[in-house]
Protein backbone atom coordinates (compact mmCIF):
# COMPACT_ATOMS: atom_id res chain seq x y z
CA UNK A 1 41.12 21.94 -104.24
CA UNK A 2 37.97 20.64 -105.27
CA UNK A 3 37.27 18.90 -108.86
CA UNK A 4 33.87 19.69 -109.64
CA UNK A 5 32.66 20.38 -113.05
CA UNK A 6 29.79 20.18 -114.84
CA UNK A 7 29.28 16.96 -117.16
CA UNK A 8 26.43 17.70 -119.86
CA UNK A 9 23.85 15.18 -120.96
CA UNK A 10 25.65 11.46 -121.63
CA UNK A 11 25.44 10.98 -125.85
CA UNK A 12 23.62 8.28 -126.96
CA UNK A 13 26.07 6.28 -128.91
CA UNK A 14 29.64 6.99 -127.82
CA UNK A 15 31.22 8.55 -125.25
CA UNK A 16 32.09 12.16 -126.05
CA UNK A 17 36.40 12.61 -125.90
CA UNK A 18 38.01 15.70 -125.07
CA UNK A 19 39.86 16.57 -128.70
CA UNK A 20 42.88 17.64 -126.79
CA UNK A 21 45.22 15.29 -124.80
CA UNK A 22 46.77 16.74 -122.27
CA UNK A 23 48.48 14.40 -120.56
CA UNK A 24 50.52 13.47 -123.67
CA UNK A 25 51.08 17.29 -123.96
CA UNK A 26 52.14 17.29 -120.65
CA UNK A 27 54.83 14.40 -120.98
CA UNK A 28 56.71 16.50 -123.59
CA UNK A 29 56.46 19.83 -122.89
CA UNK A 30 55.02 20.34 -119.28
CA UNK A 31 51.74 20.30 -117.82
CA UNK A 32 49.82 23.66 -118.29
CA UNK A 33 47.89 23.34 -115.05
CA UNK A 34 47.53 26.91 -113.61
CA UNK A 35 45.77 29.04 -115.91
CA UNK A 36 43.92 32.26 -116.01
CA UNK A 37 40.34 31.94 -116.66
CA UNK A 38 40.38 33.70 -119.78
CA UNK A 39 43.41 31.80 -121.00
CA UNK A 40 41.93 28.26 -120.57
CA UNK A 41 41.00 27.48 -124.18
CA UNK A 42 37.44 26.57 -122.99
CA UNK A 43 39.11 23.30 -121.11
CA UNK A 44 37.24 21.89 -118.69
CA UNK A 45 38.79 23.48 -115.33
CA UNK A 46 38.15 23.03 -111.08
CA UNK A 47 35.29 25.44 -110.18
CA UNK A 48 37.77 28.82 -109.64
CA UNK A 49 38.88 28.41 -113.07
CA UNK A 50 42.59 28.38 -111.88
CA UNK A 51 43.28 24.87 -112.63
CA UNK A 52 42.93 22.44 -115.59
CA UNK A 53 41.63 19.13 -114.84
CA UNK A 54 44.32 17.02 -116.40
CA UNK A 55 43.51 14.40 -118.07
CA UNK A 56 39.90 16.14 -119.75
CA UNK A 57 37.09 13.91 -118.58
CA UNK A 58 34.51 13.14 -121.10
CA UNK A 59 30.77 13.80 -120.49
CA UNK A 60 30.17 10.67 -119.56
CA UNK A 61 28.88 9.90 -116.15
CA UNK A 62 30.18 6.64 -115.95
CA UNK A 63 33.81 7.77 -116.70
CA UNK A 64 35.68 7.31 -113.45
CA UNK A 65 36.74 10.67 -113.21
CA UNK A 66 33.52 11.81 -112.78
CA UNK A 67 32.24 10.06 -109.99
CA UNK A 68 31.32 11.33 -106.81
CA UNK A 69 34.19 12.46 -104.66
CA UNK A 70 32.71 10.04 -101.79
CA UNK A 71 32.99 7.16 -103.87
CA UNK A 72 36.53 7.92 -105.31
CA UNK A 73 37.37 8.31 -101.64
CA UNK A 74 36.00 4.83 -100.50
CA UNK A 75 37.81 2.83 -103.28
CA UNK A 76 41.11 4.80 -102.29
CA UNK A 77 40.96 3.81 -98.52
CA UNK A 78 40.72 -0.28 -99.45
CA UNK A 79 43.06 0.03 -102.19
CA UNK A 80 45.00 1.87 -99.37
CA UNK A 81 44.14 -1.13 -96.52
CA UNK A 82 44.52 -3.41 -99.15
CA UNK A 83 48.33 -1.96 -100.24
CA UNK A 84 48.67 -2.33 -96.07
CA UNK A 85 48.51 -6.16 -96.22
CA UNK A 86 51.90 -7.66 -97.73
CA UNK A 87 54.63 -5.76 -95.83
CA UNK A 88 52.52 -5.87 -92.08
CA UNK A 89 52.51 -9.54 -93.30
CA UNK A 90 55.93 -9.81 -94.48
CA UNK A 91 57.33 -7.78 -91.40
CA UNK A 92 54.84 -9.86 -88.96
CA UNK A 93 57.88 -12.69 -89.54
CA UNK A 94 60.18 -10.45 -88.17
CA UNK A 95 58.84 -11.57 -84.56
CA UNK A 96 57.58 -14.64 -84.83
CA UNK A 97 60.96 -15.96 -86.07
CA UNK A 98 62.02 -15.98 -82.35
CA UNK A 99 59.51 -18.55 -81.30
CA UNK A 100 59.66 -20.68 -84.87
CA UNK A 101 63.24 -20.68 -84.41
CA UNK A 102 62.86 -22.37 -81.03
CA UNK A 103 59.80 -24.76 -82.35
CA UNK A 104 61.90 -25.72 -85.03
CA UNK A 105 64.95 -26.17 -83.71
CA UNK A 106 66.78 -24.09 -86.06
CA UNK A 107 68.63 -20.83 -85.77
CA UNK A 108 66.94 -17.43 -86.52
CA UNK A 109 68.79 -16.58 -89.27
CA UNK A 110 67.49 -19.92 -91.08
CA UNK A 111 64.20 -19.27 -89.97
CA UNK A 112 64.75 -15.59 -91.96
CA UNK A 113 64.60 -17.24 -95.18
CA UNK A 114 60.65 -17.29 -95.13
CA UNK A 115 60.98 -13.47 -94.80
CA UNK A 116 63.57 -12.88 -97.67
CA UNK A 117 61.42 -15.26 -99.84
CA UNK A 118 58.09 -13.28 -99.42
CA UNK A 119 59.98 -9.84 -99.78
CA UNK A 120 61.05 -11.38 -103.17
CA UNK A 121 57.49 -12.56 -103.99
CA UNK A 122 56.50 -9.24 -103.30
CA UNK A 123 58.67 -7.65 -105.90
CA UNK A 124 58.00 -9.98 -108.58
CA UNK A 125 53.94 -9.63 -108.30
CA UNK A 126 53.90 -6.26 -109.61
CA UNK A 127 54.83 -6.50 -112.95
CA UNK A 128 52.60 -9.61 -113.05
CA UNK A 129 49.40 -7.61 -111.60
CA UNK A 130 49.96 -5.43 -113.73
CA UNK A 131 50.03 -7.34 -116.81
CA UNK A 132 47.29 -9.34 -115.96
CA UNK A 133 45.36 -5.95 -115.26
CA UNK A 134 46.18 -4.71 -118.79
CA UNK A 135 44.70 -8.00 -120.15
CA UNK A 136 41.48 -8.65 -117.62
CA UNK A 137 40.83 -5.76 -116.30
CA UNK A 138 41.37 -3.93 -112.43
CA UNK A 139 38.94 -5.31 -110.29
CA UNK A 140 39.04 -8.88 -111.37
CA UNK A 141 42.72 -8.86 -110.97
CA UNK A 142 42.37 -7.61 -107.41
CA UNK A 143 39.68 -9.39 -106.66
CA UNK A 144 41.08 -12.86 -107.40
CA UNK A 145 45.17 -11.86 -105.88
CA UNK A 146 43.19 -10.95 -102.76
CA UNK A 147 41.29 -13.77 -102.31
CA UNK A 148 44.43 -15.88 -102.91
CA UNK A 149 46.32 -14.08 -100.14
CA UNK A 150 43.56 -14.84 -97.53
CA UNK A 151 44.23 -18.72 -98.64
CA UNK A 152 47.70 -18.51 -98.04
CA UNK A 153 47.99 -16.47 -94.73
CA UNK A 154 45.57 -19.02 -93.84
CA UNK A 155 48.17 -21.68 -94.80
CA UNK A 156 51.23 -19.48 -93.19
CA UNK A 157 48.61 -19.50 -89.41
CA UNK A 158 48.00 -23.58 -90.24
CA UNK A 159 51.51 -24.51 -91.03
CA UNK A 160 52.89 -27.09 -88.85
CA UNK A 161 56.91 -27.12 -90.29
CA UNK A 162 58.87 -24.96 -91.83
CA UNK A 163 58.77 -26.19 -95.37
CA UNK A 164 54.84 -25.74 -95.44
CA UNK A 165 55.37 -22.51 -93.87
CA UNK A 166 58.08 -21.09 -96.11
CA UNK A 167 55.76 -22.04 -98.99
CA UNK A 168 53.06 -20.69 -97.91
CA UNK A 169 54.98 -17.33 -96.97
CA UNK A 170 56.58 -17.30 -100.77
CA UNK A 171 53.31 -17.65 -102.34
CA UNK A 172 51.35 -14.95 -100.03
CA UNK A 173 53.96 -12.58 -101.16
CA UNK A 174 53.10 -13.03 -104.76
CA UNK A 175 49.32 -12.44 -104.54
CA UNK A 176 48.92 -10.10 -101.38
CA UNK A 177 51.04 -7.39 -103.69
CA UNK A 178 48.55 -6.62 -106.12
CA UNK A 179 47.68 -3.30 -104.32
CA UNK A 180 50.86 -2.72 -103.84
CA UNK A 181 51.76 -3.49 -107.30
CA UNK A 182 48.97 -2.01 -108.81
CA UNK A 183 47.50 0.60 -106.91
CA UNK A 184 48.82 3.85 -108.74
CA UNK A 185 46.26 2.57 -111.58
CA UNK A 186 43.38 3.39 -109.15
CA UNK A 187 44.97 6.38 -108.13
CA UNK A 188 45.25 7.78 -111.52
CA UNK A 189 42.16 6.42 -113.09
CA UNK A 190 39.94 8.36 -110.83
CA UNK A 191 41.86 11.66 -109.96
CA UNK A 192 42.89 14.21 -111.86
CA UNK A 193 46.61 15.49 -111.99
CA UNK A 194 46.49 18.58 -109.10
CA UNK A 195 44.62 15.61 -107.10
CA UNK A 196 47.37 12.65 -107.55
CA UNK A 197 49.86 14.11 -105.09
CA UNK A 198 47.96 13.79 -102.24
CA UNK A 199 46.19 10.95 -103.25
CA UNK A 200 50.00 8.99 -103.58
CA UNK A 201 50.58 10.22 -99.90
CA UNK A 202 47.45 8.38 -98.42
CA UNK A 203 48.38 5.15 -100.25
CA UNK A 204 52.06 5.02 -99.94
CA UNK A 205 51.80 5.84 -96.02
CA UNK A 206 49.74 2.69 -95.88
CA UNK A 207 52.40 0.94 -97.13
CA UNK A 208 55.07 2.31 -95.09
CA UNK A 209 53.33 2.49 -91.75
CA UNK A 210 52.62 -1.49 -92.30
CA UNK A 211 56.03 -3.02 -92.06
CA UNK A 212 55.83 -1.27 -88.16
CA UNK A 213 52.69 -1.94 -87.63
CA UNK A 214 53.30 -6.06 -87.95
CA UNK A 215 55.87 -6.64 -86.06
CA UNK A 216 54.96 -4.06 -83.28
CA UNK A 217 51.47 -6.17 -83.28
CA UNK A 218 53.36 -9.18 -83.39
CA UNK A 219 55.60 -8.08 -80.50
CA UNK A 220 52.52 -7.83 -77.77
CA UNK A 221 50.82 -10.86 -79.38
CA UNK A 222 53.62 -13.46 -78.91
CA UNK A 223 54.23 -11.59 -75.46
CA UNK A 224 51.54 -14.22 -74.39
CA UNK A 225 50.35 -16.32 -77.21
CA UNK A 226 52.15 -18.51 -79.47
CA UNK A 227 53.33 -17.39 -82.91
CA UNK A 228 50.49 -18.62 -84.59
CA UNK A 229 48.13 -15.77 -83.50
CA UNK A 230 50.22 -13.24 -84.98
CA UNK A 231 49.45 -14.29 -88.50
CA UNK A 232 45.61 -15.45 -87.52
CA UNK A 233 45.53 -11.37 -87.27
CA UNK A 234 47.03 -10.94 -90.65
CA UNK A 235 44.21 -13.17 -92.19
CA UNK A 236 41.70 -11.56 -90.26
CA UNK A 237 43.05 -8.15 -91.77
CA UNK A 238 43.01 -9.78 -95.41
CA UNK A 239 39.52 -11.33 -94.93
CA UNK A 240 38.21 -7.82 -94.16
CA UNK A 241 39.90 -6.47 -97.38
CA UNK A 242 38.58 -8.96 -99.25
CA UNK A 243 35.14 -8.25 -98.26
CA UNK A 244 35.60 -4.02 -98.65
CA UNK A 245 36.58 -5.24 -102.48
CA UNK A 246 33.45 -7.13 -103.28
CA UNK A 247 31.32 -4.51 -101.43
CA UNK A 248 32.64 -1.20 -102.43
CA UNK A 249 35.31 -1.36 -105.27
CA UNK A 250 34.37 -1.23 -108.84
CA UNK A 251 36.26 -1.50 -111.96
CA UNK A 252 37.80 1.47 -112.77
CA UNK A 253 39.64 1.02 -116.44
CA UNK A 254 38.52 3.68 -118.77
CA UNK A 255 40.56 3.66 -122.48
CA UNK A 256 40.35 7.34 -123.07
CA UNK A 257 42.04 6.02 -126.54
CA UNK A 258 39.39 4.14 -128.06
CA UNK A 259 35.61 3.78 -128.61
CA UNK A 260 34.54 0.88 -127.10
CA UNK A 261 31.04 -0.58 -125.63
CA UNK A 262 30.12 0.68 -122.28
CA UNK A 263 30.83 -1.76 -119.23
CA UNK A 264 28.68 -0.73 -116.69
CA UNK A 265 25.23 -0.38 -117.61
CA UNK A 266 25.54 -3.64 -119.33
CA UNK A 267 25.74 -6.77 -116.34
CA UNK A 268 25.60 -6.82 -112.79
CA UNK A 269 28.60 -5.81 -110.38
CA UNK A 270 29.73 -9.10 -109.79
CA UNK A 271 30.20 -10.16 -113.22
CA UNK A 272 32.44 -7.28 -113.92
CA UNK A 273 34.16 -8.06 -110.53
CA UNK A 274 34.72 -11.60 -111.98
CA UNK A 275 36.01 -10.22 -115.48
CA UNK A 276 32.93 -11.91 -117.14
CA UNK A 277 31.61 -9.08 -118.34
CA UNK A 278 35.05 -7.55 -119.15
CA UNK A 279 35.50 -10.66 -121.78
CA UNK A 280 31.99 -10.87 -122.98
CA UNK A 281 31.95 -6.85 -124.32
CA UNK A 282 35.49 -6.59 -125.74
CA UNK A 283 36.05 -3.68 -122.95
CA UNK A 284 39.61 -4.64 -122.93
CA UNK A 285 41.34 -4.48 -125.88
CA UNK A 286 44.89 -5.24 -125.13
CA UNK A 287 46.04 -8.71 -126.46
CA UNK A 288 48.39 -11.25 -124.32
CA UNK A 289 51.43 -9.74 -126.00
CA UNK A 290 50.04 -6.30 -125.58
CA UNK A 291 50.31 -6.78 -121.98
CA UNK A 292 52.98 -8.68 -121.25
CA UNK A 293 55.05 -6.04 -123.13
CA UNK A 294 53.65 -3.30 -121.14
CA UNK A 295 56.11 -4.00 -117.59
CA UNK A 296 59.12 -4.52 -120.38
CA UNK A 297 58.20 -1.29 -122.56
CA UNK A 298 58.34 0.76 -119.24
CA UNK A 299 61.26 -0.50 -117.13
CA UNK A 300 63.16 0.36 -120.96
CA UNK A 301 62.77 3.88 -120.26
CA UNK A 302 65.80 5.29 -118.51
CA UNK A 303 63.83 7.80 -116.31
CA UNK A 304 62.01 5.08 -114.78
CA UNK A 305 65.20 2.29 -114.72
CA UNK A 306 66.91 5.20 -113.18
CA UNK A 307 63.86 5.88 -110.49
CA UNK A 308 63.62 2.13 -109.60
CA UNK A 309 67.45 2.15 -109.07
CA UNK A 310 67.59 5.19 -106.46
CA UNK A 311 64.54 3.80 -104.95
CA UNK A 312 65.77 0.20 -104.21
CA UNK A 313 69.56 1.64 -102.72
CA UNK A 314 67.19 4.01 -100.31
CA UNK A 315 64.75 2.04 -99.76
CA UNK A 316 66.81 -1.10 -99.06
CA UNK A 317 67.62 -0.67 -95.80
CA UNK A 318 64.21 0.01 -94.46
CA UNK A 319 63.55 -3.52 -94.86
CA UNK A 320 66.74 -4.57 -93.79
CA UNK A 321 66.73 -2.87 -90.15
CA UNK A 322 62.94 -3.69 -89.52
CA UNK A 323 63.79 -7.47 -90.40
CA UNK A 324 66.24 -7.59 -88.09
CA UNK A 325 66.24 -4.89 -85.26
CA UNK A 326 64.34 -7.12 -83.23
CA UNK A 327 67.94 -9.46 -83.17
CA UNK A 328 69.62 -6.09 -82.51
CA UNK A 329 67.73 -4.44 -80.06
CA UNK A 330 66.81 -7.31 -77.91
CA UNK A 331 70.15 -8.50 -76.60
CA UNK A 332 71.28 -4.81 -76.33
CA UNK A 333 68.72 -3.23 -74.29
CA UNK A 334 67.53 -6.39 -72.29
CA UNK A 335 63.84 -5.93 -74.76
CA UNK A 336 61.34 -8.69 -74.51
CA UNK A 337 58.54 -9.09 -76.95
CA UNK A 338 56.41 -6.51 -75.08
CA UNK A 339 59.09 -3.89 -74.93
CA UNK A 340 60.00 -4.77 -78.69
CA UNK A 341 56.49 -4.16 -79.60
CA UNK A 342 56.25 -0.77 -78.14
CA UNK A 343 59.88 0.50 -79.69
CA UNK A 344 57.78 0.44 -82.61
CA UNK A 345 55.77 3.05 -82.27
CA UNK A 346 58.80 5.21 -83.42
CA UNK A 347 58.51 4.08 -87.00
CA UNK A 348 54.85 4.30 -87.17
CA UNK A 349 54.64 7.60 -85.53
CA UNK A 350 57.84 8.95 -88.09
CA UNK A 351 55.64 7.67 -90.74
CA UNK A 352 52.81 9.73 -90.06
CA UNK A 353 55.00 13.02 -89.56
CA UNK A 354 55.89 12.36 -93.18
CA UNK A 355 52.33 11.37 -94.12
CA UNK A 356 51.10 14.80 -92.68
CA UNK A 357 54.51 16.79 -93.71
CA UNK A 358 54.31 15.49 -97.55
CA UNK A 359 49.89 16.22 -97.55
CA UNK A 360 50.99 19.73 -97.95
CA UNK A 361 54.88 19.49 -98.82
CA UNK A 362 54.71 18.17 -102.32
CA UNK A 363 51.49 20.54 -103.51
CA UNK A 364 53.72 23.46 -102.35
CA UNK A 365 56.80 22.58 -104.71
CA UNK A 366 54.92 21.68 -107.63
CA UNK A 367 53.20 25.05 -107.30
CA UNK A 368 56.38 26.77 -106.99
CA UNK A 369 57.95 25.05 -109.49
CA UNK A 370 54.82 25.99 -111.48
CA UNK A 371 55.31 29.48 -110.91
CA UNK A 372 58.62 29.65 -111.91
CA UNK A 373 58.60 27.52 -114.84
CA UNK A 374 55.80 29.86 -117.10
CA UNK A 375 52.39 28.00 -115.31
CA UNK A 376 54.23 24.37 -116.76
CA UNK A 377 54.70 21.66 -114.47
CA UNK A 378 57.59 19.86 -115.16
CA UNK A 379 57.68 15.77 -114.02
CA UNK A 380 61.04 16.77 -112.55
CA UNK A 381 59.55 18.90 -110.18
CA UNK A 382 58.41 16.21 -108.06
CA UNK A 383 62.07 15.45 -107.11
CA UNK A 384 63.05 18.69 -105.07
CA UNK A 385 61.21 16.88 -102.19
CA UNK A 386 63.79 14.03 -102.38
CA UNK A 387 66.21 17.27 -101.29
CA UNK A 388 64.43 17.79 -98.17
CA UNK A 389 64.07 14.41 -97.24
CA UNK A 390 67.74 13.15 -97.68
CA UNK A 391 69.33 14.95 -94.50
CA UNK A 392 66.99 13.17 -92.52
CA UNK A 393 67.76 9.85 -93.98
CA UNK A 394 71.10 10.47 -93.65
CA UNK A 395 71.37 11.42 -90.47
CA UNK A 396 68.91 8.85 -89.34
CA UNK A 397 71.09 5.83 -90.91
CA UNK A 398 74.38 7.33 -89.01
CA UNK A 399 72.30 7.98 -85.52
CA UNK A 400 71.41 4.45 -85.81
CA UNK A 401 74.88 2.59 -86.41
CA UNK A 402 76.06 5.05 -83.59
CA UNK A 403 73.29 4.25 -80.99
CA UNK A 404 73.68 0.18 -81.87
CA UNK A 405 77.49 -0.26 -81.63
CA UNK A 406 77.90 2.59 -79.04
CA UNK A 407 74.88 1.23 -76.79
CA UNK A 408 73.64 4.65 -76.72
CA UNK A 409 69.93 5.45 -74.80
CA UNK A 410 67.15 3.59 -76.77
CA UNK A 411 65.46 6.89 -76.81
CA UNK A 412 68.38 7.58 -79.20
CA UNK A 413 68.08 4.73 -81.81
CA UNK A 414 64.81 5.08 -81.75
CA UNK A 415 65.35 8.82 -82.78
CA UNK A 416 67.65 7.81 -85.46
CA UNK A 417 65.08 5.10 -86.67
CA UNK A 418 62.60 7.93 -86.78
CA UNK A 419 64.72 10.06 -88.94
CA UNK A 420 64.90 7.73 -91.19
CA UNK A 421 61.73 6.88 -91.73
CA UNK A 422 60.05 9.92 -91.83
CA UNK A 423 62.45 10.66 -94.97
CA UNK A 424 61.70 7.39 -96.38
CA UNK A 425 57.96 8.05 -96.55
CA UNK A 426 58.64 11.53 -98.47
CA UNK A 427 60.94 10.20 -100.77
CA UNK A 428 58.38 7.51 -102.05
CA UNK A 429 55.18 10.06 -102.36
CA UNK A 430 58.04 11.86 -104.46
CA UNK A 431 59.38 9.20 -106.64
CA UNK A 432 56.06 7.58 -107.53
CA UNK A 433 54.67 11.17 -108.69
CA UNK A 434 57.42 11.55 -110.82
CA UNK A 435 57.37 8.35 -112.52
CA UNK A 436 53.49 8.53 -113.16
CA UNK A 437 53.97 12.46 -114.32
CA UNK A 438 56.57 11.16 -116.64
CA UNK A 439 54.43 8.04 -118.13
CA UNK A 440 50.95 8.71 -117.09
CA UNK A 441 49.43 5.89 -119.16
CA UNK A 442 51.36 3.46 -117.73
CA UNK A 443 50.54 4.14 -114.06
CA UNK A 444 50.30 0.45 -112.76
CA UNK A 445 53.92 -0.29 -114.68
CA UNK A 446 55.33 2.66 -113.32
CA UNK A 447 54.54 1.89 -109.95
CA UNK A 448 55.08 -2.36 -110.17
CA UNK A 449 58.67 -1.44 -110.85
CA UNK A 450 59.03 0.98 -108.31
CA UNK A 451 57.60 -1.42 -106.01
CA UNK A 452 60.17 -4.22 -107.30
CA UNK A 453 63.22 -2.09 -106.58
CA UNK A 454 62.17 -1.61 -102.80
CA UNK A 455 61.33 -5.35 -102.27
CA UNK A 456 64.77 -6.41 -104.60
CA UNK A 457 66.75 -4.07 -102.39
CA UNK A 458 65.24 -5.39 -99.02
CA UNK A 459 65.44 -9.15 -100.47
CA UNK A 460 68.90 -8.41 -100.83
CA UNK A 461 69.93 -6.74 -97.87
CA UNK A 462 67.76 -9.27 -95.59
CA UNK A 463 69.85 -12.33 -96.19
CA UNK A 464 73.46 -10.51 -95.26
CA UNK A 465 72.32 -7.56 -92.20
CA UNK A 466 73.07 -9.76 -89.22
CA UNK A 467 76.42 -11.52 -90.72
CA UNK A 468 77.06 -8.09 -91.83
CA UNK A 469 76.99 -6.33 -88.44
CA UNK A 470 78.90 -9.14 -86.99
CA UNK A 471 81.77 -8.62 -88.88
CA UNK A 472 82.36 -4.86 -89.34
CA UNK A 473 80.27 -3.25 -86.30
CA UNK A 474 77.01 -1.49 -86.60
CA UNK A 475 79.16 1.75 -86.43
CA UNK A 476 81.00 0.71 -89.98
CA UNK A 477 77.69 -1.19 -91.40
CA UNK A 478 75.59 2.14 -91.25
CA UNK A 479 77.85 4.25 -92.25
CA UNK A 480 78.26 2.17 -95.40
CA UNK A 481 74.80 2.24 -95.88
CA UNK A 482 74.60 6.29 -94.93
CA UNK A 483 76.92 6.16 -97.98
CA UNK A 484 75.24 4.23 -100.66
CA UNK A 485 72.47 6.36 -99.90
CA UNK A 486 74.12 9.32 -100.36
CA UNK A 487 75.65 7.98 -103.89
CA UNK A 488 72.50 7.28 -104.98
CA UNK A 489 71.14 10.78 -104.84
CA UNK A 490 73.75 11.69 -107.35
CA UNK A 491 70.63 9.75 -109.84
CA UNK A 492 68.21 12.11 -108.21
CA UNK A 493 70.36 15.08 -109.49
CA UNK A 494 71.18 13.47 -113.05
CA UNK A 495 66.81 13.00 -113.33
CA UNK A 496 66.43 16.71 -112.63
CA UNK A 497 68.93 17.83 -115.18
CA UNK A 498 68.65 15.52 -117.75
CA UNK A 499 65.63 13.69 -116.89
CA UNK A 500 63.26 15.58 -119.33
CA UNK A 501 66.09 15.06 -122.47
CA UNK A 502 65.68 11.51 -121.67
CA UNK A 503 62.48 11.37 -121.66
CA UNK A 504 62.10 13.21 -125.25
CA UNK A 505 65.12 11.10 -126.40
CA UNK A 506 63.06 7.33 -125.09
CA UNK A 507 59.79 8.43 -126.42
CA UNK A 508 56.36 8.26 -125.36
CA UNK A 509 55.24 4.32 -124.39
CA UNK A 510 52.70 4.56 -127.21
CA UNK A 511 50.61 2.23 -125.65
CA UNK A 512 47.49 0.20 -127.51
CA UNK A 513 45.55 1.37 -124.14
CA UNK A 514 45.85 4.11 -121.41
């Protein structure tokens, strides 16, 4: 549904705020988002009159709401390829581990400590991009982390041992995150509420379709070149994103709290992309304590602890299979590096089943919801899609431990692996809605600790899977994880009952800035 509306003359001295704010309306008592015309209470609306626009935007053409779909659009796709770089990176070591392993003379499993030390790194960045965001601003944040990364996936293609290596591999993890990390703040500081949805979808599936995507790369690369090309590739990749930032993004922060100087018209593009002019004009208001408090104010609230908990004892295993599948599958089917790089295409196709399924899937259950709940939309109404995605999971996990300790068809595992992932990329769209609906002004906290209990989960499970499977049987392993991830939906149903008590018994973050 389109979000055009008309945006009078910009005032002269301030920008003009909407009286009313929804969104903190919304976090108490449900977003009113379908409404007759004649009920609307002269809010600003989409052009049928059917829809709020949640938040208001104000008059002012340089809010980011009110830019051109187009542009919105563009900054969304690299955010998107830029939220693409740390897990295809991260995964890319999945493969190349083979031929390091040999290089190095060491076994595979020591050569996996790179990996488990950049899935960490990749965790931990989020909260910090996020801080640093609330302090300097989006774009210089990004701009900076980005340019960082291509410095260190340079260092991980240069690297002639493993120590240099396994540095370089920690300390890519930390700064290639920050779209990872931070990317629900772009989402939600240029698209309105009925818009976010969607919007989630494109980004997340970037992020799952890019631990596939490296290895399966990887696979056909080191099928005739040595390792080294593999992660030439990744900088390539992060050079390009680097140079879509500095051409195309802009900064996007807009305090719909206070009146503050305008950024734009004021300097060139560049010095805001440096966070010159961010400094210079007092746009950013938040102090050093102001935004180092912001991560620890949010992962406080027990809707969101609770989210990032589910999410990492899902999630977990993801990372844990695609780490190490290419250990499994190789001895057990006779796979080289070419045949290991075309199993996955099961994962990235499953991903973009769910991409495609959720585009429509989660805009039909809030609507019913909707319906049923009076025209409010409650946050908790992003969770029914967890219900549809679980038997997939489920049944993906236990198809999987089946195939591998029953040496069933590869056609098989590869079924079960695509079960599982197409539930996996619902269940994120799902769980990062319903974490920003429940604390929309802290959309880039919200989503860093989200991000931290995937990455903490697949840290985790990474160092253990192959031991693991050794001991008890693939059969046994899976079905223990089949399991855990059934427990864990038990939080799903406590969130949907309870969640909105908790939320009205934590309080609103009360945040300095949106």
């Amino acid at each position: 549904m389109d979000a055009k509306h008309s945006s009078p003359e910009t005032p002269d001295t301030e920008k003009d705020r909407p009286v009313v704010d929804l969104e903190e309306i919304g976090e108490r008592e449900g977003y009113m988002l379908y409404t007759p015309r004649n009920k609307n209470q002269n809010l600003k609306t989409t052009d049928d009159g059917q829809t709020v626009l949640i938040p208001q935007p104000t008059n002012f053409p340089h809010d980011p709401l009110n830019w051109s779909p187009f542009r919105k659009n563009l900054i969304l796709f690299v955010i998107s390829a830029t939220a693409f770089l740390p897990d295809y990176g991260s995964a890319t070591g999945a493969v190349t581990l083979l031929q390091q392993a040999k290089q190095w003379n060491m076994t595979e499993d020591h050569v996996n400590h790179s990996q488990a030390g950049n899935i960490f790194m990749l965790g931990v960045g989020g909260p910090v991009v996020v801080a640093l965001s609330a302090y300097f601003g989006r774009l210089p944040v990004l701009f900076y982390f980005v340019l960082m990364a291509l410095a260190t996936a340079i260092w991980c293609t240069a690297a002639q041992s493993f120590e240099s290596f396994m540095a370089a591999r920690i300390l890519n993890g930390f700064f290639s995150t920050v779209a990872q990390g931070g990317g629900l703040m772009f989402i939600k500081d240029m698209f309105f509420l009925h818009e976010q949805a969607r919007k989630i979808n494109i980004w997340s599936g970037s992020i799952i379709l890019s631990p596939y995507l490296g290895p399966m790369f990887a696979a056909f690369i080191t099928n005739t070149q040595v390792w080294q090309w593999a992660f030439g590739l990744y900088s390539i990749e992060t050079g390009l994103c680097l140079i879509a930032i500095i051409l195309f993004v802009e900064e996007t922060y807009y305090d719909r709290k206070n009146i503050q100087p305008d950024l734009i018209p004021n300097a060139p593009r560049w010095k805001r992309m440096l966070g010159i002019q961010q400094r210079r004009s007092g746009y950013m208001v938040n102090t050093p304590k102001d935004a180092i408090m912001r991560p620890i104010t949010v992962i406080m609230k027990p809707v969101v602890f609770l989210s990032t908990i589910y999410y990492m004892l899902t999630f977990a295993w993801v990372v844990g299979v695609n780490t190490t599948l290419s250990i499994f599958v190789g001895p057990l089917y006779g796979f080289g590096p070419k045949q290991i790089g075309f199993f996955y295409f099961t994962p990235v196709v499953a991903a973009i089943l769910g991409e495609l399924t959720g585009h429509w899937l989660h805009d039909y259950l809030a609507k019913l919801s909707t319906n049923r709940n009076q025209g409010r939309l409650e946050p908790e109404a992003r969770l029914l899609a967890i219900w549809f995605a679980t038997p997939f999971i489920l049944a993906g996990i236990i198809l999987l431990g089946f195939a591998l300790e029953g040496a069933y068809h590869y056609m098989l595992t590869a079924l079960g692996w695509g079960f599982y992932v197409f539930g996996v990329m619902i269940v994120t769209v799902a769980i990062n809605a319903y974490v920003l609906d429940s604390y929309p002004e802290a959309s880039g906290e919200v989503a860093a600790w989200v991000c931290f209990g995937r990455t903490t989960g697949g840290f985790i499970v990474s160092y253990f899977m192959v031991e693991w499977a050794g001991k008890q049987g693939a059969r046994r392993q899976f079905g223990t994880m089949a399991g855990i991830v059934a427990g864990a939906v038990l939080i799903v149903l406590v969130l949907q009952v309870r969640g909105k008590e908790l939320r009205g018994w934590a309080g609103p973050v009360r945040f300095k800035t949106g």
